[in-house]
PDB file of N, CA and C in Angstrom:
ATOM      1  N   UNK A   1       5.397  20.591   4.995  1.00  0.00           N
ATOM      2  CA  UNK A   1       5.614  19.167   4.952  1.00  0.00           C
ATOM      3  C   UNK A   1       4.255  18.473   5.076  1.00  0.00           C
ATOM      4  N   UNK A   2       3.807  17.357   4.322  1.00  0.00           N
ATOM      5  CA  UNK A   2       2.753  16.299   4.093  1.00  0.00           C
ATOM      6  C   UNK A   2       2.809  15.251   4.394  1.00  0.00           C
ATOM      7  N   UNK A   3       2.467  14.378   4.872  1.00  0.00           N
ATOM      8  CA  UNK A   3       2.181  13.124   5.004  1.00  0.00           C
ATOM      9  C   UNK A   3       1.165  12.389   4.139  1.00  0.00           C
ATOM     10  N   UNK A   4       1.921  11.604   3.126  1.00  0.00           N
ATOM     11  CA  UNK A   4       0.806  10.896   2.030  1.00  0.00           C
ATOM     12  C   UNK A   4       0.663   9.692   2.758  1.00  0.00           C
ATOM     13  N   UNK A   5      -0.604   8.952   3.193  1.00  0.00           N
ATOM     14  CA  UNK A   5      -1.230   8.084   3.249  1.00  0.00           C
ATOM     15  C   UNK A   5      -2.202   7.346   2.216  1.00  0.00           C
ATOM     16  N   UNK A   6      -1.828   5.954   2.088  1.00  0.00           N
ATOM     17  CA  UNK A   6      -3.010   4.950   1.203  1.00  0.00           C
ATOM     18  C   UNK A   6      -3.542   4.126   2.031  1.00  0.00           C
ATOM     19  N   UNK A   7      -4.099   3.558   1.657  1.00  0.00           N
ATOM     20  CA  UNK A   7      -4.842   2.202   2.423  1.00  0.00           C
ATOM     21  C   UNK A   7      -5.627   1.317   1.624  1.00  0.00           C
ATOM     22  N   UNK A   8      -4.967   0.146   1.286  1.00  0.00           N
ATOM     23  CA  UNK A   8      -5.218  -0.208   0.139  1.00  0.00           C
ATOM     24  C   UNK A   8      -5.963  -2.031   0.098  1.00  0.00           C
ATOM     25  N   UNK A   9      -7.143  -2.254  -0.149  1.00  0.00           N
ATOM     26  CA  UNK A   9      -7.302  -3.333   0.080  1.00  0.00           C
ATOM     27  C   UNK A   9      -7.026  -4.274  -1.179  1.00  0.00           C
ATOM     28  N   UNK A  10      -7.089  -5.609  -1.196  1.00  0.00           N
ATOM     29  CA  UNK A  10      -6.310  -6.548  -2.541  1.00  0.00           C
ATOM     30  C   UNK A  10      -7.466  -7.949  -2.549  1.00  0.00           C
ATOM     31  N   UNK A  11      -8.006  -7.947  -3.524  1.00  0.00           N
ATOM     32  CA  UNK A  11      -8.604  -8.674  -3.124  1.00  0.00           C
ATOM     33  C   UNK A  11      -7.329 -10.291  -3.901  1.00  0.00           C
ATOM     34  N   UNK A  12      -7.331 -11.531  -3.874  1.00  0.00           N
ATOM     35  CA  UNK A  12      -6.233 -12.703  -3.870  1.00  0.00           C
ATOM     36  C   UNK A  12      -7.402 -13.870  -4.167  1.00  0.00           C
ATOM     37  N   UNK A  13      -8.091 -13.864  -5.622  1.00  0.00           N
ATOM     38  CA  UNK A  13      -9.147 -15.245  -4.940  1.00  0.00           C
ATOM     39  C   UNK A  13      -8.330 -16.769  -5.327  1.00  0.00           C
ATOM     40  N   UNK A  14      -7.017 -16.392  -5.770  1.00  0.00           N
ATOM     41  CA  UNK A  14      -6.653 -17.940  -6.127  1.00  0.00           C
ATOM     42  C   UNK A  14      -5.914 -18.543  -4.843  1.00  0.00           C
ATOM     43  N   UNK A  15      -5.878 -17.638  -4.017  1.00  0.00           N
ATOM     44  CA  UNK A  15      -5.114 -17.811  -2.296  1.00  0.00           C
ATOM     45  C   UNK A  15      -6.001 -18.761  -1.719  1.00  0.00           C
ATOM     46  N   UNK A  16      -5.532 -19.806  -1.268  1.00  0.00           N
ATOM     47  CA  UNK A  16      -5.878 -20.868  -0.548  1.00  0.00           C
ATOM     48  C   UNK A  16      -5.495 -21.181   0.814  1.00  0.00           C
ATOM     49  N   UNK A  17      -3.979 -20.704   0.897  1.00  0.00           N
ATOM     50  CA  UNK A  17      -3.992 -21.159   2.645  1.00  0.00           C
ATOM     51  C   UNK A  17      -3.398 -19.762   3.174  1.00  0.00           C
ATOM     52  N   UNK A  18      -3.348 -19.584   4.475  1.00  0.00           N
ATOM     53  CA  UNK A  18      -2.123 -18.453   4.846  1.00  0.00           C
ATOM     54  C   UNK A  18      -0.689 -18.537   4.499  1.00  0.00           C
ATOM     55  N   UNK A  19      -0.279 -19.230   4.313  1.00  0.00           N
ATOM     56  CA  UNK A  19       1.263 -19.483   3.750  1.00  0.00           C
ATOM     57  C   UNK A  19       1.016 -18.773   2.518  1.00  0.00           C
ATOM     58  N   UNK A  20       0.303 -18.875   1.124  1.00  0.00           N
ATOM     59  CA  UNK A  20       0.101 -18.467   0.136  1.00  0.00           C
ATOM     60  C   UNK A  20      -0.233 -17.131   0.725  1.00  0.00           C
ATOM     61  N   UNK A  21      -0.858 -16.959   1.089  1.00  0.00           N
ATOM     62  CA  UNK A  21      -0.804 -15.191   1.156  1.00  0.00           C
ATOM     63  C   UNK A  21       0.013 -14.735   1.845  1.00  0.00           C
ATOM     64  N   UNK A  22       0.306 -14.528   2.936  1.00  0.00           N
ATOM     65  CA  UNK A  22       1.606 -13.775   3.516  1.00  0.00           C
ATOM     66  C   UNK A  22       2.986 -14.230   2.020  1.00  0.00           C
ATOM     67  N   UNK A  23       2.912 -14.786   1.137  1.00  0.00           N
ATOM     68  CA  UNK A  23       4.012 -14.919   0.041  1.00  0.00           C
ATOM     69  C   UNK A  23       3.312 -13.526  -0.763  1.00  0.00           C
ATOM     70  N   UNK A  24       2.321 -13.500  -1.329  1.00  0.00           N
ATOM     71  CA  UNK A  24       2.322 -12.460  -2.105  1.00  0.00           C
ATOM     72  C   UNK A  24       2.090 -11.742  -0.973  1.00  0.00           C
ATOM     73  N   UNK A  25       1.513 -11.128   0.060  1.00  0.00           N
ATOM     74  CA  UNK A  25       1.400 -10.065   0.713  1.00  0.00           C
ATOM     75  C   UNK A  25       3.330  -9.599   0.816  1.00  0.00           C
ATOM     76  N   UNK A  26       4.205 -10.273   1.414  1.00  0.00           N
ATOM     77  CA  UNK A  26       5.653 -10.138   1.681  1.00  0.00           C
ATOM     78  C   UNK A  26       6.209  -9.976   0.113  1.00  0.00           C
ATOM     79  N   UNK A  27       5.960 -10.344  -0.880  1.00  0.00           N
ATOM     80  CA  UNK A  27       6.470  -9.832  -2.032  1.00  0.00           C
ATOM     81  C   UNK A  27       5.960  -8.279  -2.429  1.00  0.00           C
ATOM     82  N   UNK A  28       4.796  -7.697  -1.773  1.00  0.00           N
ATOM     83  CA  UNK A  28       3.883  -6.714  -2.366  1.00  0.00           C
ATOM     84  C   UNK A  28       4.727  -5.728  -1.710  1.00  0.00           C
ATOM     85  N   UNK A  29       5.000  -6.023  -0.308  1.00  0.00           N
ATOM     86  CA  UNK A  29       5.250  -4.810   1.061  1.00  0.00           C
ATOM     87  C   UNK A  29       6.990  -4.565   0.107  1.00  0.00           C
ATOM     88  N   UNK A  30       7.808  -5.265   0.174  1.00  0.00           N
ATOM     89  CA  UNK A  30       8.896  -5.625  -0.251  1.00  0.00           C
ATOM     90  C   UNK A  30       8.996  -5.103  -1.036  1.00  0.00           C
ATOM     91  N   UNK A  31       8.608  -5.199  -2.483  1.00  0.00           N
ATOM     92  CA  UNK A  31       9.255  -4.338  -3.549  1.00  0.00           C
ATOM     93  C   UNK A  31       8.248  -2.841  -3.495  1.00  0.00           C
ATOM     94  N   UNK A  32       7.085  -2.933  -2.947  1.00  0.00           N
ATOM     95  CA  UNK A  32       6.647  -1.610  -2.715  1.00  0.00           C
ATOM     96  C   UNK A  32       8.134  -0.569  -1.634  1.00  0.00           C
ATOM     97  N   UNK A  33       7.853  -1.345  -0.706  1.00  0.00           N
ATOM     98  CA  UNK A  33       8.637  -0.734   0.504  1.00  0.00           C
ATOM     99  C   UNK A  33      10.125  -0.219   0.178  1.00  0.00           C
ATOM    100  N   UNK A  34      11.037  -0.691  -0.523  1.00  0.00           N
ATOM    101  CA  UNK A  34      12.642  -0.758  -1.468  1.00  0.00           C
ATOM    102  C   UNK A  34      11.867   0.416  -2.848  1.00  0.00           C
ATOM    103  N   UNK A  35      11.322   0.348  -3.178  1.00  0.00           N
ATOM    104  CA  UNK A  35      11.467   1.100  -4.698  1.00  0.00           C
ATOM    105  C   UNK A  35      10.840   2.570  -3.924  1.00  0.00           C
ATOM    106  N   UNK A  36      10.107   2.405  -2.924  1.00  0.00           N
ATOM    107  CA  UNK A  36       9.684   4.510  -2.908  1.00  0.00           C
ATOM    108  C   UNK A  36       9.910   4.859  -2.124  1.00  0.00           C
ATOM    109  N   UNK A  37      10.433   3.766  -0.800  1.00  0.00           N
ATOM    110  CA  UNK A  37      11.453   4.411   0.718  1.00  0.00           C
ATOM    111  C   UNK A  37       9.996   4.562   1.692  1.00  0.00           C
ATOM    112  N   UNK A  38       8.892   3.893   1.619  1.00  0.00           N
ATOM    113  CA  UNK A  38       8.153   4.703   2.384  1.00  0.00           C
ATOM    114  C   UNK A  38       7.690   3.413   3.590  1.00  0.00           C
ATOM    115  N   UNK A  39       6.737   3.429   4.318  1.00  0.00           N
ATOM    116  CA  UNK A  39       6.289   2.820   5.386  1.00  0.00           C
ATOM    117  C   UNK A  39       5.538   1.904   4.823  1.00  0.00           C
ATOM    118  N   UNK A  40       4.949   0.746   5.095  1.00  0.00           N
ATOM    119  CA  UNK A  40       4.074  -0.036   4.422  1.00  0.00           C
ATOM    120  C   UNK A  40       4.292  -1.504   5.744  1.00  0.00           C
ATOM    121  N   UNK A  41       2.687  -1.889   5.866  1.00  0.00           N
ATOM    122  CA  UNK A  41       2.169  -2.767   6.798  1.00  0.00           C
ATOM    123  C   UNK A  41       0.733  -3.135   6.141  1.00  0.00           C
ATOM    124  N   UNK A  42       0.545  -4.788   7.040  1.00  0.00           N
ATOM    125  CA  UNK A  42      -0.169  -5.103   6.747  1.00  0.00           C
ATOM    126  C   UNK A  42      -1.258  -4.082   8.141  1.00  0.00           C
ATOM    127  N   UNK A  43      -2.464  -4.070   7.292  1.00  0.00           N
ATOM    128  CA  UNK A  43      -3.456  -3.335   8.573  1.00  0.00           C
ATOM    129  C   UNK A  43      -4.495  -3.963   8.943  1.00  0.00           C
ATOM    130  N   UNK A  44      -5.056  -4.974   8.312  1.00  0.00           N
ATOM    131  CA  UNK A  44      -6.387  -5.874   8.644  1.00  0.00           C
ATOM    132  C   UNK A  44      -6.062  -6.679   7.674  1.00  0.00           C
ATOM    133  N   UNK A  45      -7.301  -8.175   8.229  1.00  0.00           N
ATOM    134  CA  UNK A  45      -7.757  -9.017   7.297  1.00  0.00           C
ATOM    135  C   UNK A  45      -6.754  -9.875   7.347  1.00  0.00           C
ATOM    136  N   UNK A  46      -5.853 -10.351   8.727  1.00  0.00           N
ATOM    137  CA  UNK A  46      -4.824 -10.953   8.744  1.00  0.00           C
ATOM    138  C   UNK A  46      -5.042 -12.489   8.627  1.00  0.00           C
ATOM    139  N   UNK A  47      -6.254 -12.930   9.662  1.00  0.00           N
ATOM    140  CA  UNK A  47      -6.521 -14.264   9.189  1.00  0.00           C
ATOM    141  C   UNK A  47      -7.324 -14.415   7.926  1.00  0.00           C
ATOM    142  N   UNK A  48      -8.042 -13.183   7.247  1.00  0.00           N
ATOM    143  CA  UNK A  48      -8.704 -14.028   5.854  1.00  0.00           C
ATOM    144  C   UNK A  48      -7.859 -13.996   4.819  1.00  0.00           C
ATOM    145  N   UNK A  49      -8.310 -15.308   4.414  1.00  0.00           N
ATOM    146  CA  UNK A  49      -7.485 -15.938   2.798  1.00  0.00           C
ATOM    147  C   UNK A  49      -6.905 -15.199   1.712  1.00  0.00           C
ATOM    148  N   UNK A  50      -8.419 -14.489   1.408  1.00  0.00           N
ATOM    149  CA  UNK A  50      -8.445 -13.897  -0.038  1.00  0.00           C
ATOM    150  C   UNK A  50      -8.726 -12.295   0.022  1.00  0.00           C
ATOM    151  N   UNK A  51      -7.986 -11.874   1.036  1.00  0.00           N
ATOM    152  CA  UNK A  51      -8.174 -10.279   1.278  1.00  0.00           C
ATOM    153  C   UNK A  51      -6.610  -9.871   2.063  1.00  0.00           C
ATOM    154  N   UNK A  52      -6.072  -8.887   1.507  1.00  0.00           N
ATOM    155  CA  UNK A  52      -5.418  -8.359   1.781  1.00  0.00           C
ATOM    156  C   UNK A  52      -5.348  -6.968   1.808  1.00  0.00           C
ATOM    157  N   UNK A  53      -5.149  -6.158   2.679  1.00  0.00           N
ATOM    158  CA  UNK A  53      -5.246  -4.734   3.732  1.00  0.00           C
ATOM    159  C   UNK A  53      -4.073  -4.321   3.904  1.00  0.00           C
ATOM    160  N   UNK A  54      -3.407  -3.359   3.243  1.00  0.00           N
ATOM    161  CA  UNK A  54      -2.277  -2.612   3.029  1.00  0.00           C
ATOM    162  C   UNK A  54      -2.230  -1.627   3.975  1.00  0.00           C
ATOM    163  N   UNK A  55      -1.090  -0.632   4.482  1.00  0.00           N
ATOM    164  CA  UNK A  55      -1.321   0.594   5.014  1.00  0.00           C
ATOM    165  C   UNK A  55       0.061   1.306   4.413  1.00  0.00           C
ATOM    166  N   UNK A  56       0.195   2.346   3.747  1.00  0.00           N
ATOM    167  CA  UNK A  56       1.022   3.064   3.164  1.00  0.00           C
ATOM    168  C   UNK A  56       0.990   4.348   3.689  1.00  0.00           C
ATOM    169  N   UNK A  57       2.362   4.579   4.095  1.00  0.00           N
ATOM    170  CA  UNK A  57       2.760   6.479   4.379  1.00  0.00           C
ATOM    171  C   UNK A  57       3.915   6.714   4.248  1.00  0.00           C
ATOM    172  N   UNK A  58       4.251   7.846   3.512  1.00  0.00           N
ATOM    173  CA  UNK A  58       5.601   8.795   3.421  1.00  0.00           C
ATOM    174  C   UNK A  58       5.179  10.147   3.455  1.00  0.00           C
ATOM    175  N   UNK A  59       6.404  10.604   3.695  1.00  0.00           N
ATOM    176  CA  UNK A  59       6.447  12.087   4.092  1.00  0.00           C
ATOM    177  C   UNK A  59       7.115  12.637   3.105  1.00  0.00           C
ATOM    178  N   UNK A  60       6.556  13.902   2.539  1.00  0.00           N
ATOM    179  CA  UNK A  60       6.575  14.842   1.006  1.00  0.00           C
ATOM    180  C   UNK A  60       6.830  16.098   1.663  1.00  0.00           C
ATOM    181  N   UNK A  61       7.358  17.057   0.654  1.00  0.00           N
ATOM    182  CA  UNK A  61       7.748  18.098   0.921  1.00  0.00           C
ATOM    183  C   UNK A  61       6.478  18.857   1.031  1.00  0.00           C
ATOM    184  N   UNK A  62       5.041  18.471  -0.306  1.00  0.00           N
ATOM    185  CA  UNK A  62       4.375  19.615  -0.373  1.00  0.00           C
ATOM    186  C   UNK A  62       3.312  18.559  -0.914  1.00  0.00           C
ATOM    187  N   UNK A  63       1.754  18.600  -0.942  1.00  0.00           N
ATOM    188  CA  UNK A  63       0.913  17.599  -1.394  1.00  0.00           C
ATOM    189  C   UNK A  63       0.949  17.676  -2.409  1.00  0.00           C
ATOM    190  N   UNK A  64       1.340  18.212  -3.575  1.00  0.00           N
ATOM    191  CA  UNK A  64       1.891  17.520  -5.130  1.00  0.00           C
ATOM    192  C   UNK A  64       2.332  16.620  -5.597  1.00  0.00           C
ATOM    193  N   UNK A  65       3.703  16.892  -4.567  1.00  0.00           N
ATOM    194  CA  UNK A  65       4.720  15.313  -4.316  1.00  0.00           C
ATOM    195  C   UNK A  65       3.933  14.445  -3.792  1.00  0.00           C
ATOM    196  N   UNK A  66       3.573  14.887  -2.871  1.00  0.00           N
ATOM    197  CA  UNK A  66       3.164  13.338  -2.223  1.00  0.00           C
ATOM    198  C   UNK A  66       1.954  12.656  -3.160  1.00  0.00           C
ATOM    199  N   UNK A  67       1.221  13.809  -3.672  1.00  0.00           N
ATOM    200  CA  UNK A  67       0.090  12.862  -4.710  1.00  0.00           C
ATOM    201  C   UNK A  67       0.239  12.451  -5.672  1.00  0.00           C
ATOM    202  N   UNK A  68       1.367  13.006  -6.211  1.00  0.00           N
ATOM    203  CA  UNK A  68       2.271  12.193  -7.160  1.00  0.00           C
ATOM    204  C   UNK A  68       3.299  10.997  -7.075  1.00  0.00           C
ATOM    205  N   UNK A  69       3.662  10.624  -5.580  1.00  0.00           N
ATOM    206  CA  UNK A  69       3.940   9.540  -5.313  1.00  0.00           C
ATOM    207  C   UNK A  69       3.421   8.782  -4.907  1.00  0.00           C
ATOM    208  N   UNK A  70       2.389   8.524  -4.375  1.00  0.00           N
ATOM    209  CA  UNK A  70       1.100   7.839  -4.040  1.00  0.00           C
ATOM    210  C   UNK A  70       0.743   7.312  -5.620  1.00  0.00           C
ATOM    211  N   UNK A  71       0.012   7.880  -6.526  1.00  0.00           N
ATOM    212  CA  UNK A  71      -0.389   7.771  -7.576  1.00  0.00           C
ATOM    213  C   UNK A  71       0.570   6.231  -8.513  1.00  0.00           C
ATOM    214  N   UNK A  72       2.118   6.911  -8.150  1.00  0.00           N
ATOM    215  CA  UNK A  72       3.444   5.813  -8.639  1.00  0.00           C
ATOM    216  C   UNK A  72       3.139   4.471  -8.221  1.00  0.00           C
ATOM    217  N   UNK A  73       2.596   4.871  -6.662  1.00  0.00           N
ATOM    218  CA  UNK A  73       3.041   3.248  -5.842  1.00  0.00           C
ATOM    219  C   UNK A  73       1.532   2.862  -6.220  1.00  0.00           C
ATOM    220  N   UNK A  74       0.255   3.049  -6.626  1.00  0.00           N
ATOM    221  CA  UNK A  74      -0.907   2.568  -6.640  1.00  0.00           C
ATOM    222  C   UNK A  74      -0.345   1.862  -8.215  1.00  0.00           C
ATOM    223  N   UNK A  75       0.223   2.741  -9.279  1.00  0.00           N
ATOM    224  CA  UNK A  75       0.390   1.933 -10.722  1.00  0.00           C
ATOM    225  C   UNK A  75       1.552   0.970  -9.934  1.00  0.00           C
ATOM    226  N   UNK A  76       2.053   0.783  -9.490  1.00  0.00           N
ATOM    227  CA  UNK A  76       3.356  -0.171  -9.445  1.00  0.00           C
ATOM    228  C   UNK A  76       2.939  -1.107  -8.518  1.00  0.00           C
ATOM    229  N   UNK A  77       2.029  -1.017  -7.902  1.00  0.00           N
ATOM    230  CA  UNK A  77       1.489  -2.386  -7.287  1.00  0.00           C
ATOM    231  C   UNK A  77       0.502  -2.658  -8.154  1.00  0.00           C
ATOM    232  N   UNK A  78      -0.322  -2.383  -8.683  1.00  0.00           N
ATOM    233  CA  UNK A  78      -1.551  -2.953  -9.784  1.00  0.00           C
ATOM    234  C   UNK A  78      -0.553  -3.868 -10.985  1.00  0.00           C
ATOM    235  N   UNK A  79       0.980  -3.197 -11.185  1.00  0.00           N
ATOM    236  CA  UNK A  79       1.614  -3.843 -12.310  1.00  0.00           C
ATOM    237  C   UNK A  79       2.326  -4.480 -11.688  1.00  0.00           C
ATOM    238  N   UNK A  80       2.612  -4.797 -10.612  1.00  0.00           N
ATOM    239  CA  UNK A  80       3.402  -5.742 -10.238  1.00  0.00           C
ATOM    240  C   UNK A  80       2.837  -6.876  -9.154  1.00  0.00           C
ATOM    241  N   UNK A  81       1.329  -7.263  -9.253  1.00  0.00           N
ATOM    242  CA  UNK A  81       0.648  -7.662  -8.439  1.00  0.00           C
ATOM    243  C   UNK A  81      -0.668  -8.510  -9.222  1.00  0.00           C
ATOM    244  N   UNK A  82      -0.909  -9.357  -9.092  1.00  0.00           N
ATOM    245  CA  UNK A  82      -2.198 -10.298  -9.712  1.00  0.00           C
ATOM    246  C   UNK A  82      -3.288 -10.163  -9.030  1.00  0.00           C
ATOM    247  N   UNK A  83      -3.409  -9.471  -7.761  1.00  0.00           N
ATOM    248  CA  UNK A  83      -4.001  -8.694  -6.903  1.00  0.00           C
ATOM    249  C   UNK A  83      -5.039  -7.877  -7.661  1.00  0.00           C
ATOM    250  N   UNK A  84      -6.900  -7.785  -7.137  1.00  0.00           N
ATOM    251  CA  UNK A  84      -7.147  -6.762  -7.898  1.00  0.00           C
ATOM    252  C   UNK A  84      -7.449  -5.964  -6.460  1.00  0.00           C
ATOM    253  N   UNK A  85      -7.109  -4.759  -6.504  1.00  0.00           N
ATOM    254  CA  UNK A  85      -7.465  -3.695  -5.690  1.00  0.00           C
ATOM    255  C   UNK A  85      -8.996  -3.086  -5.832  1.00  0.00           C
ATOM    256  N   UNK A  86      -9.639  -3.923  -4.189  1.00  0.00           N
ATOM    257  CA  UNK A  86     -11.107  -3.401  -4.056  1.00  0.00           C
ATOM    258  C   UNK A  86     -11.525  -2.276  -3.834  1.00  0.00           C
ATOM    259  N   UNK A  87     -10.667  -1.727  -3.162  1.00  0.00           N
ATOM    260  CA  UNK A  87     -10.829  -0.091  -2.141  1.00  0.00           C
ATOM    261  C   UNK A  87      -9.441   0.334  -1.915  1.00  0.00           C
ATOM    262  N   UNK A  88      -9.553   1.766  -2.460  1.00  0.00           N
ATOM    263  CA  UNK A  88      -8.153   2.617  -1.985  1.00  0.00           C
ATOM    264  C   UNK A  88      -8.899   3.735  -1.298  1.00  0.00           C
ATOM    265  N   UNK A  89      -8.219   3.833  -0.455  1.00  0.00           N
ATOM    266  CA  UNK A  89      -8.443   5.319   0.318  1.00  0.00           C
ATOM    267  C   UNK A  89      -6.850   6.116   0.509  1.00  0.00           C
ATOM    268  N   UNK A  90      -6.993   7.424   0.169  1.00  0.00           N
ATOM    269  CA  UNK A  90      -5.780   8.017   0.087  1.00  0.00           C
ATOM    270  C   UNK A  90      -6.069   9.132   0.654  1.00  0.00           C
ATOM    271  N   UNK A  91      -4.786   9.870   1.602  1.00  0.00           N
ATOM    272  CA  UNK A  91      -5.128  11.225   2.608  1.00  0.00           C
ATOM    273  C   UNK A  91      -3.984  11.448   2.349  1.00  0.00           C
ATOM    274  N   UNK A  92      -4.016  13.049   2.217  1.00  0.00           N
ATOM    275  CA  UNK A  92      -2.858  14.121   2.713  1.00  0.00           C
ATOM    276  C   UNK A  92      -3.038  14.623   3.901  1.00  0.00           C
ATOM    277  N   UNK A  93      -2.045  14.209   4.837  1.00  0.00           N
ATOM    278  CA  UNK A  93      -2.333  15.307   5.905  1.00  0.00           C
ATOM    279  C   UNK A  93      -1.236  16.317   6.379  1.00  0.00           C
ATOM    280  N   UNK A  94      -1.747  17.555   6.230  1.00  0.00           N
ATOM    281  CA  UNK A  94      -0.778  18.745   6.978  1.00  0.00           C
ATOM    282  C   UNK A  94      -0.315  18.958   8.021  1.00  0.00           C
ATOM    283  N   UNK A  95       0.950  19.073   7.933  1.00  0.00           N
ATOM    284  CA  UNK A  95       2.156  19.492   9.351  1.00  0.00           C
ATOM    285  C   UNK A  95       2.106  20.754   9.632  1.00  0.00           C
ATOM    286  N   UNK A  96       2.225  20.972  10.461  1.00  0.00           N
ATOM    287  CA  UNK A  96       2.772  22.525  11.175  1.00  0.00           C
ATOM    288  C   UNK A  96       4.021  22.772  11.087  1.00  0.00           C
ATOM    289  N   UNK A  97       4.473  23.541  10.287  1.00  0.00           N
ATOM    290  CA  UNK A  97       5.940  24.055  10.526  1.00  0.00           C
ATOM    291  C   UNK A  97       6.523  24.051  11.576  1.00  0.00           C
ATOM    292  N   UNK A  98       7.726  23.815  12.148  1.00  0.00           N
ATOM    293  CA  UNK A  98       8.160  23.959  13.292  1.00  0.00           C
ATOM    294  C   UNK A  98       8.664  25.359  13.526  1.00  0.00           C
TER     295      UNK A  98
END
């Protein structure tokens, strides 16, 4: 068992107040979060405007899956987002069998 992690920053320059961003940030988490079942939070950059800081994890059978679902949710937020993504960082990390 794997644990896929992203971490995904967004950059928003037409965002003007916090109301405007927590709208697209809560539309991003939302249909990310419903379409692949996985964990998703904001992780930094809460008071700035025009930056938004993702944190993504689900749990995969084997790091194939999981890098193949990672890979899904990075195209499906780039296509469903006006957002351009500054920095992704992505980790597999290994479980110990029980």
């Amino acid at each position: 068992m794997v644990i896929g992690v992203l971490t995904i920053k967004i950059c928003v320059p037409w965002v003007h107040s916090l109301k405007e961003k927590r709208s697209v940030l809560k539309s991003i988490m939302s249909k990310t979060g419903h379409k692949f079942n996985i964990s998703i939070a904001e992780i930094d950059h809460q008071d700035t405007l025009q930056t938004i800081a993702i944190g993504i994890a689900g749990i995969a059978a084997n790091a194939a899956l999981a890098d193949s679902v990672l890979d899904k949710i990075l195209n499906f937020i780039e296509n469903n987002s006006d957002g351009e993504m500054i920095d992704i960082r992505r980790e597999i990390i290994y479980l110990n069998k029980l």
